[in-house]
ModelCIF file with pLDDT and N, C-alpha, C, O atoms, coordinates in Angstrom:
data_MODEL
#
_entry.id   MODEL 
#
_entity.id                         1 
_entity.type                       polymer 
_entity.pdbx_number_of_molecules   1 
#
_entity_poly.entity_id                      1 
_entity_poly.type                           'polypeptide(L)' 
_entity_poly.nstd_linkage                   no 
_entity_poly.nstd_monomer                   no 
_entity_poly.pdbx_seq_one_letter_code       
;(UNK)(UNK)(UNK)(UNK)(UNK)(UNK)(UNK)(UNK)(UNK)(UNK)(UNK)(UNK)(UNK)(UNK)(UNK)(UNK)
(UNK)(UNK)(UNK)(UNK)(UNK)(UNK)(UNK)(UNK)(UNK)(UNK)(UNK)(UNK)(UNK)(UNK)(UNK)(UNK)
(UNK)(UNK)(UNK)(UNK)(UNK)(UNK)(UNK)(UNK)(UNK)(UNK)(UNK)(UNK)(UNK)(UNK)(UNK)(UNK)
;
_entity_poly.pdbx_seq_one_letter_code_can   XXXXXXXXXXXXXXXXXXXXXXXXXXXXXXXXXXXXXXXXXXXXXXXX 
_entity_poly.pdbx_strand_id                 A 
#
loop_
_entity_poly_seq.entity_id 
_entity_poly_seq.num 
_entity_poly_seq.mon_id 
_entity_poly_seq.hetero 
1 1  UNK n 
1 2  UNK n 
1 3  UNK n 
1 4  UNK n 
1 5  UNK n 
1 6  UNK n 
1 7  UNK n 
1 8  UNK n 
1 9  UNK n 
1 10 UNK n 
1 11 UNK n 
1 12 UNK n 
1 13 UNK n 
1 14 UNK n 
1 15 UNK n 
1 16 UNK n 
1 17 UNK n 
1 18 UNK n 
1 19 UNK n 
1 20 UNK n 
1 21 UNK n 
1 22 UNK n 
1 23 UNK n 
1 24 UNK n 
1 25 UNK n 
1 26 UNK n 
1 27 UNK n 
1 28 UNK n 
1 29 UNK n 
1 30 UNK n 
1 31 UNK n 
1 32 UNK n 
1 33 UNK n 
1 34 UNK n 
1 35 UNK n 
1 36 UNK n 
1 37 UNK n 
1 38 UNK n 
1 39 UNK n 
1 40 UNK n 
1 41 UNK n 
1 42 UNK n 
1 43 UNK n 
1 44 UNK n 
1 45 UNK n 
1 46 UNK n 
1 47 UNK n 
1 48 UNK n 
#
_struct_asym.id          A 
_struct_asym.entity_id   1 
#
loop_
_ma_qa_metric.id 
_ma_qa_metric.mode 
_ma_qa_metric.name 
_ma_qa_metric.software_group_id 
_ma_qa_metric.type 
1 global pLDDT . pLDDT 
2 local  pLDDT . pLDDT 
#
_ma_qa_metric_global.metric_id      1 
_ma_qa_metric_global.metric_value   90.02 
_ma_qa_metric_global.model_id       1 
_ma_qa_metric_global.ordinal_id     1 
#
loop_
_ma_qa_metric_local.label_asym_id 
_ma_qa_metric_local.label_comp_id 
_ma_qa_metric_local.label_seq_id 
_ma_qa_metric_local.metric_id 
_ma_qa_metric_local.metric_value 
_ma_qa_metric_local.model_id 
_ma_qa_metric_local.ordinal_id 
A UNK 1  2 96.00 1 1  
A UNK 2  2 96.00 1 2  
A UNK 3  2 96.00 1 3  
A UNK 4  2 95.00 1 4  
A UNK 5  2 95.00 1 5  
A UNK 6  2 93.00 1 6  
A UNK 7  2 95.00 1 7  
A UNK 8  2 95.00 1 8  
A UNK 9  2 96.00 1 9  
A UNK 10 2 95.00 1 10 
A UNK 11 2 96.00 1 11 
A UNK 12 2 95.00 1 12 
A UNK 13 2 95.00 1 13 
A UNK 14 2 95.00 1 14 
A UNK 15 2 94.00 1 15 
A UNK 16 2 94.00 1 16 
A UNK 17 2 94.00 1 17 
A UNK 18 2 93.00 1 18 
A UNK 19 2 93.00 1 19 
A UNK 20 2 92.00 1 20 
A UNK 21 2 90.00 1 21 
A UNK 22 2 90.00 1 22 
A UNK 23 2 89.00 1 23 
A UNK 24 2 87.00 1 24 
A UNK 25 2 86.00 1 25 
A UNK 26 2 85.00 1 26 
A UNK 27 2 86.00 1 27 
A UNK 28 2 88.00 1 28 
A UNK 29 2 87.00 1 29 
A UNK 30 2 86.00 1 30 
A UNK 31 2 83.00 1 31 
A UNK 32 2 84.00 1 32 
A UNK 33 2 81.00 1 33 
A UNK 34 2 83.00 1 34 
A UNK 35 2 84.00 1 35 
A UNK 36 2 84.00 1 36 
A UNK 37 2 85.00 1 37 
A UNK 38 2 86.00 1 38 
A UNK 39 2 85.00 1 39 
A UNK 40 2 84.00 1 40 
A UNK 41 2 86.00 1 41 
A UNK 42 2 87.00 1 42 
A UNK 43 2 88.00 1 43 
A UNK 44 2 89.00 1 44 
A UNK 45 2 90.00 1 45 
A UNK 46 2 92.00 1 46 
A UNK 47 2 92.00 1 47 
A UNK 48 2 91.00 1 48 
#
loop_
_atom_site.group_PDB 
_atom_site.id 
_atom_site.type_symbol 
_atom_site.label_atom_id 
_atom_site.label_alt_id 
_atom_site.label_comp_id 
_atom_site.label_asym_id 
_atom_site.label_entity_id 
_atom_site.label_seq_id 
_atom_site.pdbx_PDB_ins_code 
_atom_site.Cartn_x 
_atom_site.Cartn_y 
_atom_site.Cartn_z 
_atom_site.occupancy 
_atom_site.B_iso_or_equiv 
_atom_site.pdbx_formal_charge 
_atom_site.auth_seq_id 
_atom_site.auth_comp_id 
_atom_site.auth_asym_id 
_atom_site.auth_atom_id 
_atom_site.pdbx_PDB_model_num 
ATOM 1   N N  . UNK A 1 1  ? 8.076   219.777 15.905 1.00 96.00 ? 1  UNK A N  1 
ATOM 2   C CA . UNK A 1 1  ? 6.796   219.703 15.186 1.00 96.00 ? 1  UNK A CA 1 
ATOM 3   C C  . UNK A 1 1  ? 5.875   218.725 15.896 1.00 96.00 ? 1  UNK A C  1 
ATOM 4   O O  . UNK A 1 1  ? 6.293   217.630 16.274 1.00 96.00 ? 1  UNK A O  1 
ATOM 5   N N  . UNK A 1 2  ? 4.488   219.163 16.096 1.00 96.00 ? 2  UNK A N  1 
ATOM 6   C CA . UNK A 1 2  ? 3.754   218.224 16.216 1.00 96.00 ? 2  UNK A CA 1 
ATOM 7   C C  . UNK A 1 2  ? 3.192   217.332 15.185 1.00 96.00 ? 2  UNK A C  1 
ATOM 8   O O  . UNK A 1 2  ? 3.187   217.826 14.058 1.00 96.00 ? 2  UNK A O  1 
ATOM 9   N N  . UNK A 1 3  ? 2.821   216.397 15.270 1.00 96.00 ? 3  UNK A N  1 
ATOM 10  C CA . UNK A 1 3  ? 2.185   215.672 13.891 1.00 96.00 ? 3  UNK A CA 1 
ATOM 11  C C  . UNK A 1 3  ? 0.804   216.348 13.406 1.00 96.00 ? 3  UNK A C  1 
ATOM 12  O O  . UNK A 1 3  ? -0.073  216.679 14.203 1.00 96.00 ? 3  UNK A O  1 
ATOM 13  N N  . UNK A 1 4  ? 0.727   216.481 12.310 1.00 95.00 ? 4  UNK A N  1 
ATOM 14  C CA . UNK A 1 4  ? -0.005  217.970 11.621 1.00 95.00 ? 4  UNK A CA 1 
ATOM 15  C C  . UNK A 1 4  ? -1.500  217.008 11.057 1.00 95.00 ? 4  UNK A C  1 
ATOM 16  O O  . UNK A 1 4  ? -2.363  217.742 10.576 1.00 95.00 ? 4  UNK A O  1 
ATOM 17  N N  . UNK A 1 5  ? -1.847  215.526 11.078 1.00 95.00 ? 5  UNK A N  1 
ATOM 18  C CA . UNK A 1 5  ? -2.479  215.085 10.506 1.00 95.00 ? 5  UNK A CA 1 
ATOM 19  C C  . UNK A 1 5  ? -4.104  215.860 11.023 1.00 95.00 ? 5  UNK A C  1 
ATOM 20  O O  . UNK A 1 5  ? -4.840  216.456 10.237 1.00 95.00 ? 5  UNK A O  1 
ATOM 21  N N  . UNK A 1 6  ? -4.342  215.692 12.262 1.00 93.00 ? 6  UNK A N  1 
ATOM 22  C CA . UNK A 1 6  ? -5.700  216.193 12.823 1.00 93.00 ? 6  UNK A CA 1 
ATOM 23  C C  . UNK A 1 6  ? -5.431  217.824 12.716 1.00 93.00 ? 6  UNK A C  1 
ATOM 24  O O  . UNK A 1 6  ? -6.614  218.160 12.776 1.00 93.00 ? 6  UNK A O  1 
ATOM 25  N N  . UNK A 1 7  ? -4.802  218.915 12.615 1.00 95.00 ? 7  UNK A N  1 
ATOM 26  C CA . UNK A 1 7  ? -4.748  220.079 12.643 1.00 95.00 ? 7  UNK A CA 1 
ATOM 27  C C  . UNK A 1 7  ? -5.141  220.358 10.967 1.00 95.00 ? 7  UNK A C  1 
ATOM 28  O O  . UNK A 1 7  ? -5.958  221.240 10.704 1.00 95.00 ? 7  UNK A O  1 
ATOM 29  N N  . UNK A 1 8  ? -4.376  219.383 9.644  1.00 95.00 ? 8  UNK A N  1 
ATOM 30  C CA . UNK A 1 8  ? -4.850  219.396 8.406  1.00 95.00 ? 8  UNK A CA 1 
ATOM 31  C C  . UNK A 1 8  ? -6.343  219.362 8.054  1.00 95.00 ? 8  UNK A C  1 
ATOM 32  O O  . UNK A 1 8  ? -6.960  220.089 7.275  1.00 95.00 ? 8  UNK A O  1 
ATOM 33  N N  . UNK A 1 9  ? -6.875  218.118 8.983  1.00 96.00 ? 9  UNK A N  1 
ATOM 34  C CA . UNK A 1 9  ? -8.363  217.769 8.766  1.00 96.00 ? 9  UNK A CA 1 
ATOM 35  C C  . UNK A 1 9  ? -9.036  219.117 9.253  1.00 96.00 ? 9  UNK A C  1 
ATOM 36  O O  . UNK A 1 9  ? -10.026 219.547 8.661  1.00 96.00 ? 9  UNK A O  1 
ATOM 37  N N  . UNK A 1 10 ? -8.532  219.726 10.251 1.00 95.00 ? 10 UNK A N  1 
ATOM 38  C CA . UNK A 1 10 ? -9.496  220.885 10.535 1.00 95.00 ? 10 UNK A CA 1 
ATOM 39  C C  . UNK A 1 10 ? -9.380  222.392 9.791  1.00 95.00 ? 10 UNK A C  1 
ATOM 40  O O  . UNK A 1 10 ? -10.164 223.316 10.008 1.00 95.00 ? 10 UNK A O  1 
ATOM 41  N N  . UNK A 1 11 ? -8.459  222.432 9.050  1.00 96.00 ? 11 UNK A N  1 
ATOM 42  C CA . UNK A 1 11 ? -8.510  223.124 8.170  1.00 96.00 ? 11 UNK A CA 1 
ATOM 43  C C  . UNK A 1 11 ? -9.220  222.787 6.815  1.00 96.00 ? 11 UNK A C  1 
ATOM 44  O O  . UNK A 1 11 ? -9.849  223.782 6.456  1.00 96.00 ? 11 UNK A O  1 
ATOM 45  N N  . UNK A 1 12 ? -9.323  221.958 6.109  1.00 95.00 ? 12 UNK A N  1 
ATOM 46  C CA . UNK A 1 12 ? -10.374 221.051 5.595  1.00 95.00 ? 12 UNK A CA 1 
ATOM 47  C C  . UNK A 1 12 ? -11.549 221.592 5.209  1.00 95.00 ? 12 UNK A C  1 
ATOM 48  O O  . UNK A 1 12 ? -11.976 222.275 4.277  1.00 95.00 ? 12 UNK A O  1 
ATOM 49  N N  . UNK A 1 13 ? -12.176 220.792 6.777  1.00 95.00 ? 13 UNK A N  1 
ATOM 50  C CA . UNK A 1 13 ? -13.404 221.590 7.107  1.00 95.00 ? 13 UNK A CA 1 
ATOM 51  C C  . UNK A 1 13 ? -13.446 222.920 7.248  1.00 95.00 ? 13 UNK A C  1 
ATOM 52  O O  . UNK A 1 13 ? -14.344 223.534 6.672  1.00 95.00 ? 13 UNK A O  1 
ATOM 53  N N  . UNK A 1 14 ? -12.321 223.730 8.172  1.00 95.00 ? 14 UNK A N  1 
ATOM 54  C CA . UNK A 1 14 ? -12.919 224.772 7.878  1.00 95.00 ? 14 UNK A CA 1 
ATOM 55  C C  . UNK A 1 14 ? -12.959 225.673 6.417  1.00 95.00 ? 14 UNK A C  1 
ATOM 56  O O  . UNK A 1 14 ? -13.731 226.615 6.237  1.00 95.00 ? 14 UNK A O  1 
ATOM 57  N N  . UNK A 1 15 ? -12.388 225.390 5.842  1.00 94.00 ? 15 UNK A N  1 
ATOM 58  C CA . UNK A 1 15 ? -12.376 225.491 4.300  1.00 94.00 ? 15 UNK A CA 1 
ATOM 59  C C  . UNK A 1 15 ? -13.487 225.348 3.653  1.00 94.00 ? 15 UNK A C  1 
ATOM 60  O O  . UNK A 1 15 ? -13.889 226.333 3.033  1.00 94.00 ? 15 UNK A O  1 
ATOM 61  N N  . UNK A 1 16 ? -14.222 224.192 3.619  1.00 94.00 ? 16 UNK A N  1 
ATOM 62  C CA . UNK A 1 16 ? -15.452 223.480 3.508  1.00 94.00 ? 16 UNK A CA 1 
ATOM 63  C C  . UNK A 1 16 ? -16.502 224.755 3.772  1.00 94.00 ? 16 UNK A C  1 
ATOM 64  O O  . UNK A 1 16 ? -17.194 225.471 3.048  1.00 94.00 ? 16 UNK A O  1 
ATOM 65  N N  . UNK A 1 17 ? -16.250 224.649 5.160  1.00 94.00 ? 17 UNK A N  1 
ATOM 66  C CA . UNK A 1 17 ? -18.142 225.248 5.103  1.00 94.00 ? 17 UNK A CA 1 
ATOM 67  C C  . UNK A 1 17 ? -17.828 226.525 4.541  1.00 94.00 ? 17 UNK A C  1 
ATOM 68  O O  . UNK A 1 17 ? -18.650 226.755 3.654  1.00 94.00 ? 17 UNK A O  1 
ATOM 69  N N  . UNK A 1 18 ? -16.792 227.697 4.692  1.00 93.00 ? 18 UNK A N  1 
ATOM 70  C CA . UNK A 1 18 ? -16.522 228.719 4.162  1.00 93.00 ? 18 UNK A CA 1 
ATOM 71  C C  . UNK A 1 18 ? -17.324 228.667 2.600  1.00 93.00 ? 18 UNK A C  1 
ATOM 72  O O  . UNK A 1 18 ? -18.112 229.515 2.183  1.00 93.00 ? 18 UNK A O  1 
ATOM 73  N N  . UNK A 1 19 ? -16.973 227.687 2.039  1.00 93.00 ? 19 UNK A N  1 
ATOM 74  C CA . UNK A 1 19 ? -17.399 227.728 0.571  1.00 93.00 ? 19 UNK A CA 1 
ATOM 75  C C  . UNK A 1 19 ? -18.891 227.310 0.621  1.00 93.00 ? 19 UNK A C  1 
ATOM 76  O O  . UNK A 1 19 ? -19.641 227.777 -0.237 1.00 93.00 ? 19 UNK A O  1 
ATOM 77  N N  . UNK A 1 20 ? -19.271 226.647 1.359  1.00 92.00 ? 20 UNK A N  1 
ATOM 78  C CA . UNK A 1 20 ? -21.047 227.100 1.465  1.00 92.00 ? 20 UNK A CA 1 
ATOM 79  C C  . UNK A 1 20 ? -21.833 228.315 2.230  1.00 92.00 ? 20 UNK A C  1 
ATOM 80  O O  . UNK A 1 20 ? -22.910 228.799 1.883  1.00 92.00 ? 20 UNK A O  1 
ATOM 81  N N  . UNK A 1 21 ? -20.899 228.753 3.549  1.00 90.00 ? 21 UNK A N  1 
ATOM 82  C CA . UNK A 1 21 ? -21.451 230.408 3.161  1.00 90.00 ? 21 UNK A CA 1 
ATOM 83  C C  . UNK A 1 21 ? -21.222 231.019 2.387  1.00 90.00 ? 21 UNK A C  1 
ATOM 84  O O  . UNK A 1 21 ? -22.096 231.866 2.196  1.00 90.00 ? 21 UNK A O  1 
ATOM 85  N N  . UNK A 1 22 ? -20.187 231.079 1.563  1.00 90.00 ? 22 UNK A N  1 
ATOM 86  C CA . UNK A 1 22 ? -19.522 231.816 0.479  1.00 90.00 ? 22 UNK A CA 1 
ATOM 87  C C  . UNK A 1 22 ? -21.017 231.595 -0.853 1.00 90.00 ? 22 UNK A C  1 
ATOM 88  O O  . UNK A 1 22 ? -21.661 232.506 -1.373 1.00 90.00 ? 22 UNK A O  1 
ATOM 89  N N  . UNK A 1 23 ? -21.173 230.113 -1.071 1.00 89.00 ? 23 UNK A N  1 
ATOM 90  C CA . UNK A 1 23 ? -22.295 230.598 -1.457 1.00 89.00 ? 23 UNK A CA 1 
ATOM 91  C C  . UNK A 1 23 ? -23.901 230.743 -1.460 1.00 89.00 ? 23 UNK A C  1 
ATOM 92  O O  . UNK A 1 23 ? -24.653 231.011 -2.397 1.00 89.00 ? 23 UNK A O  1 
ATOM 93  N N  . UNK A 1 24 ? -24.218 230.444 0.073  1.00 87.00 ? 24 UNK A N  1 
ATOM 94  C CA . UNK A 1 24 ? -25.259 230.920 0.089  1.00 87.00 ? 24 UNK A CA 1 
ATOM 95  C C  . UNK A 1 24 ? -25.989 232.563 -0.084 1.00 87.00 ? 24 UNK A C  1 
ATOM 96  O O  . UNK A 1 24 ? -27.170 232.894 -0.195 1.00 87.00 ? 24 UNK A O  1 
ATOM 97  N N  . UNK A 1 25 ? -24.855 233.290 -0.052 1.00 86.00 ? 25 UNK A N  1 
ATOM 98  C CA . UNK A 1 25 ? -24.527 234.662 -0.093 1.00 86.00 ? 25 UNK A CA 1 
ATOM 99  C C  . UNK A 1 25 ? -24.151 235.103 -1.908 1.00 86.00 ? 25 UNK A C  1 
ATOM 100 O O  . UNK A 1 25 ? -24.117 236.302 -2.185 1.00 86.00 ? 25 UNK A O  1 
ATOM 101 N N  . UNK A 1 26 ? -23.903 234.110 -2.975 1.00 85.00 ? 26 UNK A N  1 
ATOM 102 C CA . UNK A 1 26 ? -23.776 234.000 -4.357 1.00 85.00 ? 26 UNK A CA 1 
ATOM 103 C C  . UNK A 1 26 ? -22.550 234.509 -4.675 1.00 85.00 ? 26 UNK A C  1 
ATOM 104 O O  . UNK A 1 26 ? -22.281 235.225 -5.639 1.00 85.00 ? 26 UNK A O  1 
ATOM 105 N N  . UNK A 1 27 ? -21.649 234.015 -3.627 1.00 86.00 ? 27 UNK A N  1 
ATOM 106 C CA . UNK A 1 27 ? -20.254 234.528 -3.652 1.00 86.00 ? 27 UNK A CA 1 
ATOM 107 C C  . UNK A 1 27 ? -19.664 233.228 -4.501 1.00 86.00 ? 27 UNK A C  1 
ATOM 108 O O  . UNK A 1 27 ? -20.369 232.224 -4.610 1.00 86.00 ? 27 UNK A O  1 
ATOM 109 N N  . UNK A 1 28 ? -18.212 233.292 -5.155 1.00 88.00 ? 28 UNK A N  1 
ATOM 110 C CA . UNK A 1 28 ? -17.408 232.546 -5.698 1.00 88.00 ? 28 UNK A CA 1 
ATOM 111 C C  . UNK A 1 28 ? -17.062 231.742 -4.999 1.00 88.00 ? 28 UNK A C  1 
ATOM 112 O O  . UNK A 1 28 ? -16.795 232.416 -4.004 1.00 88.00 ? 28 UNK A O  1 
ATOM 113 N N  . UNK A 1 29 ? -16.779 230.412 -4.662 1.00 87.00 ? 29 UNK A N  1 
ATOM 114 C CA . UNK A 1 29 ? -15.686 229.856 -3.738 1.00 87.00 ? 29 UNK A CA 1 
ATOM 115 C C  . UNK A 1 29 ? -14.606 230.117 -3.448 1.00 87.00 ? 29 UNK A C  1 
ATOM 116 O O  . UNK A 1 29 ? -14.123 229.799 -2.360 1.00 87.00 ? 29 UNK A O  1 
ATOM 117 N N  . UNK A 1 30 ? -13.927 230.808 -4.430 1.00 86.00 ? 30 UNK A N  1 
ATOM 118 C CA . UNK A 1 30 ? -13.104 231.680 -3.820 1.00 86.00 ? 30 UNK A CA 1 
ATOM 119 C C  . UNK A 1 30 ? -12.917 233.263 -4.281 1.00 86.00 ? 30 UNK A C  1 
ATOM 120 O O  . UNK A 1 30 ? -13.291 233.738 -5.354 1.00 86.00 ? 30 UNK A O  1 
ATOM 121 N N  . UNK A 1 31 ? -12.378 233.821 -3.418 1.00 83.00 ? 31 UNK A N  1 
ATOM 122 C CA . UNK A 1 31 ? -12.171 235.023 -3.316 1.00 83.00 ? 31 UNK A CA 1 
ATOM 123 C C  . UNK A 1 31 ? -12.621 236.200 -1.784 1.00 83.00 ? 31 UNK A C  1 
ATOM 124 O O  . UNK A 1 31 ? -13.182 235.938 -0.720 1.00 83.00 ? 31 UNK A O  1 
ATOM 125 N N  . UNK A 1 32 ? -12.116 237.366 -2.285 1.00 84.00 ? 32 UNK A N  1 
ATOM 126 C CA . UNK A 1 32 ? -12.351 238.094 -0.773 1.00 84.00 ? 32 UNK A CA 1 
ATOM 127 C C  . UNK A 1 32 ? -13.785 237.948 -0.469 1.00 84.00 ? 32 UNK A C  1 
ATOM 128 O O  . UNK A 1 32 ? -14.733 237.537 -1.137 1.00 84.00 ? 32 UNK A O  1 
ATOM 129 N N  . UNK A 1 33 ? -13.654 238.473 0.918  1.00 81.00 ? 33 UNK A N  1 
ATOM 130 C CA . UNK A 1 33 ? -15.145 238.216 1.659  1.00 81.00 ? 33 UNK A CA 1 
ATOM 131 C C  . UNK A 1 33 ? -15.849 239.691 2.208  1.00 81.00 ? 33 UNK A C  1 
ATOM 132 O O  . UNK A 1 33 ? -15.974 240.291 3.275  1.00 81.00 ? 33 UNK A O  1 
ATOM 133 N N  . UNK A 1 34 ? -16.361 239.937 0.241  1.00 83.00 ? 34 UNK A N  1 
ATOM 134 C CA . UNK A 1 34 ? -16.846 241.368 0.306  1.00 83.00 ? 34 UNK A CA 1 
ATOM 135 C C  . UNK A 1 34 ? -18.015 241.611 1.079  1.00 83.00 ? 34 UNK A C  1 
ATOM 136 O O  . UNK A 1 34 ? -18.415 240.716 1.823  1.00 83.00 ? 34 UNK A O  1 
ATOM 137 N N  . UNK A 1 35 ? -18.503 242.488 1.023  1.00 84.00 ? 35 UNK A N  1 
ATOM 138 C CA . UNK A 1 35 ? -19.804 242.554 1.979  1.00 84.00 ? 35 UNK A CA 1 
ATOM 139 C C  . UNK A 1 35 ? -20.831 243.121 0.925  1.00 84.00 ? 35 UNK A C  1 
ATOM 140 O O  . UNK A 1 35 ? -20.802 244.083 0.158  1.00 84.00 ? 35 UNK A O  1 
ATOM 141 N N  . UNK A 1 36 ? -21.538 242.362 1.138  1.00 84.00 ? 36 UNK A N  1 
ATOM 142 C CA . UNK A 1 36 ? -22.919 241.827 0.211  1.00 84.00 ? 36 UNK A CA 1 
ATOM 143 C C  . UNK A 1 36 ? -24.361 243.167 0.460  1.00 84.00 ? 36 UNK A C  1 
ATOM 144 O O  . UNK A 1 36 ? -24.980 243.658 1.403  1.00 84.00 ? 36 UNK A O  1 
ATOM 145 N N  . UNK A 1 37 ? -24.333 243.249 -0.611 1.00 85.00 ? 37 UNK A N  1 
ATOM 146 C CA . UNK A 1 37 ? -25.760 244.307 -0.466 1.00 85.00 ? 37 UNK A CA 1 
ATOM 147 C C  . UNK A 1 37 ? -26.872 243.125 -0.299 1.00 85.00 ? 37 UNK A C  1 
ATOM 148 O O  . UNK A 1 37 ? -26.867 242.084 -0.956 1.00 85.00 ? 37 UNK A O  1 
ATOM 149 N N  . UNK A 1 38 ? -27.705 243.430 0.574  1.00 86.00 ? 38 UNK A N  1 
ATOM 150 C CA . UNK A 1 38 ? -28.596 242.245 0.820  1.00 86.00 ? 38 UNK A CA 1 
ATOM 151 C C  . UNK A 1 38 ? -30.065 241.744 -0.085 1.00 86.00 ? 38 UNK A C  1 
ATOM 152 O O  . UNK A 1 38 ? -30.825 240.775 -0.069 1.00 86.00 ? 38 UNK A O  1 
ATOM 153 N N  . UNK A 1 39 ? -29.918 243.206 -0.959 1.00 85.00 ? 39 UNK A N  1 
ATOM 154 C CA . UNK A 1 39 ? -31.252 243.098 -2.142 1.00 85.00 ? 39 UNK A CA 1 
ATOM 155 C C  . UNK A 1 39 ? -30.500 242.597 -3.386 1.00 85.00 ? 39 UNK A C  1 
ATOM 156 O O  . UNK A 1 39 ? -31.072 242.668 -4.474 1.00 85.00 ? 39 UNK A O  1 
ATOM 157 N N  . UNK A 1 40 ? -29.130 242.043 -3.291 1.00 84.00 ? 40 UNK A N  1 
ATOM 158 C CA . UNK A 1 40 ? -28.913 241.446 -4.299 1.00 84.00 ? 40 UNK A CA 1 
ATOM 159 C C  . UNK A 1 40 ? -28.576 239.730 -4.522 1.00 84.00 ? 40 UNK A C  1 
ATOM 160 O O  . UNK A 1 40 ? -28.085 239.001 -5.384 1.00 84.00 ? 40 UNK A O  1 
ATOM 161 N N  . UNK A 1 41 ? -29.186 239.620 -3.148 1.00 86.00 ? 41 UNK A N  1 
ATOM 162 C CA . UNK A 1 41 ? -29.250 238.118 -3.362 1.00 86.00 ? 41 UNK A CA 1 
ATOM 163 C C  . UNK A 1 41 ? -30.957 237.534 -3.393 1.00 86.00 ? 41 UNK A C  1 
ATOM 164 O O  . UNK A 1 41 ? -32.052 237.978 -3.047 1.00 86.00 ? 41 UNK A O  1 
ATOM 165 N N  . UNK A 1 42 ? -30.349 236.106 -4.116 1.00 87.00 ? 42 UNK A N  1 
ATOM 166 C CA . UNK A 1 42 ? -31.640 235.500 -4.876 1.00 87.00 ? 42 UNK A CA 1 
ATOM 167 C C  . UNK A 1 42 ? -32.634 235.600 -3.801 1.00 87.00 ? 42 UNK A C  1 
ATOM 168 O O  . UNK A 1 42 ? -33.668 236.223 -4.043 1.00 87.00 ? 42 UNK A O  1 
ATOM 169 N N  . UNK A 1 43 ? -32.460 235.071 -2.649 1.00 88.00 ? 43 UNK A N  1 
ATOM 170 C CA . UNK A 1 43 ? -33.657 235.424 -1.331 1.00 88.00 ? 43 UNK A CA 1 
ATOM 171 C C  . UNK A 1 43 ? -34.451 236.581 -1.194 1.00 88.00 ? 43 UNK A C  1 
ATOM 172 O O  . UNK A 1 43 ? -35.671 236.542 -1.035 1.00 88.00 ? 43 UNK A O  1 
ATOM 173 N N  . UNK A 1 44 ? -33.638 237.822 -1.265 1.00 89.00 ? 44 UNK A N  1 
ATOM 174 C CA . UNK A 1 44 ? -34.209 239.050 -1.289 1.00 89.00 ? 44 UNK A CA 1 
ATOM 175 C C  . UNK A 1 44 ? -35.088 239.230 -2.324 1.00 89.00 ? 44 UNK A C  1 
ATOM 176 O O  . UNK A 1 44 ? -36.284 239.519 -2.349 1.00 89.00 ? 44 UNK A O  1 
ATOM 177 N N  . UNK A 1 45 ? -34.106 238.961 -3.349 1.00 90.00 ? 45 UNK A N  1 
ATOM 178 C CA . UNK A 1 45 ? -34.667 239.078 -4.497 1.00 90.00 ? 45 UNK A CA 1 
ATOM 179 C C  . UNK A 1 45 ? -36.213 238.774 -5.045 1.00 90.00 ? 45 UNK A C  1 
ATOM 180 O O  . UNK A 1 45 ? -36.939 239.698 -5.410 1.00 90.00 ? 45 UNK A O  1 
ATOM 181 N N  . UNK A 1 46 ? -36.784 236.910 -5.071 1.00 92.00 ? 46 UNK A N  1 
ATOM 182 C CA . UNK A 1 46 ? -37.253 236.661 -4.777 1.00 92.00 ? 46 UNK A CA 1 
ATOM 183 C C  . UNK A 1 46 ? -38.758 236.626 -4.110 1.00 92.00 ? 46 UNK A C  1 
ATOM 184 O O  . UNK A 1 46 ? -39.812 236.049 -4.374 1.00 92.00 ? 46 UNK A O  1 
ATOM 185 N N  . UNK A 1 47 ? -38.228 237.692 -2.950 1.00 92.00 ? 47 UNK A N  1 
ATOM 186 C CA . UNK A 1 47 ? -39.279 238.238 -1.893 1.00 92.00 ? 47 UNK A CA 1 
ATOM 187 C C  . UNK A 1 47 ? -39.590 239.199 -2.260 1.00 92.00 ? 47 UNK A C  1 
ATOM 188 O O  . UNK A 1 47 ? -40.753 239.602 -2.281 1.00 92.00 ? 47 UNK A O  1 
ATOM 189 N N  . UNK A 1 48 ? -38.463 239.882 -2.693 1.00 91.00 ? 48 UNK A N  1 
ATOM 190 C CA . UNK A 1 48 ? -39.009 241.237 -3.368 1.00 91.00 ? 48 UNK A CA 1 
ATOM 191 C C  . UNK A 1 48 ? -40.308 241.370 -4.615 1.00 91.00 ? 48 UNK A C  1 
ATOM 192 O O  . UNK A 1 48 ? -40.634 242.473 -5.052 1.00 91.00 ? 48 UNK A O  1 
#
């Protein structure tokens, strides 16, 4: 084994930002990573 401390931290993060694209897109923090009709987010929306 290598020592897992810096390989943990980068899972972390990448965890992290996942959940702010997750919701800039008005997705859950978690769950699958459906594919988004694009007139149904608040931006589109919005503009529309």
């Amino acid at each position: 084994r290598l020592a897992p401390e810096d390989f943990s931290l980068r899972v972390a993060q990448a965890q992290s930002t996942l959940v702010q694209a997750r919701a800039r897109l008005g997705l859950p923090a978690e769950g699958p990573d459906v594919l988004v009709d694009p007139s149904t987010t608040s931006p589109v929306r919005q503009a529309q």
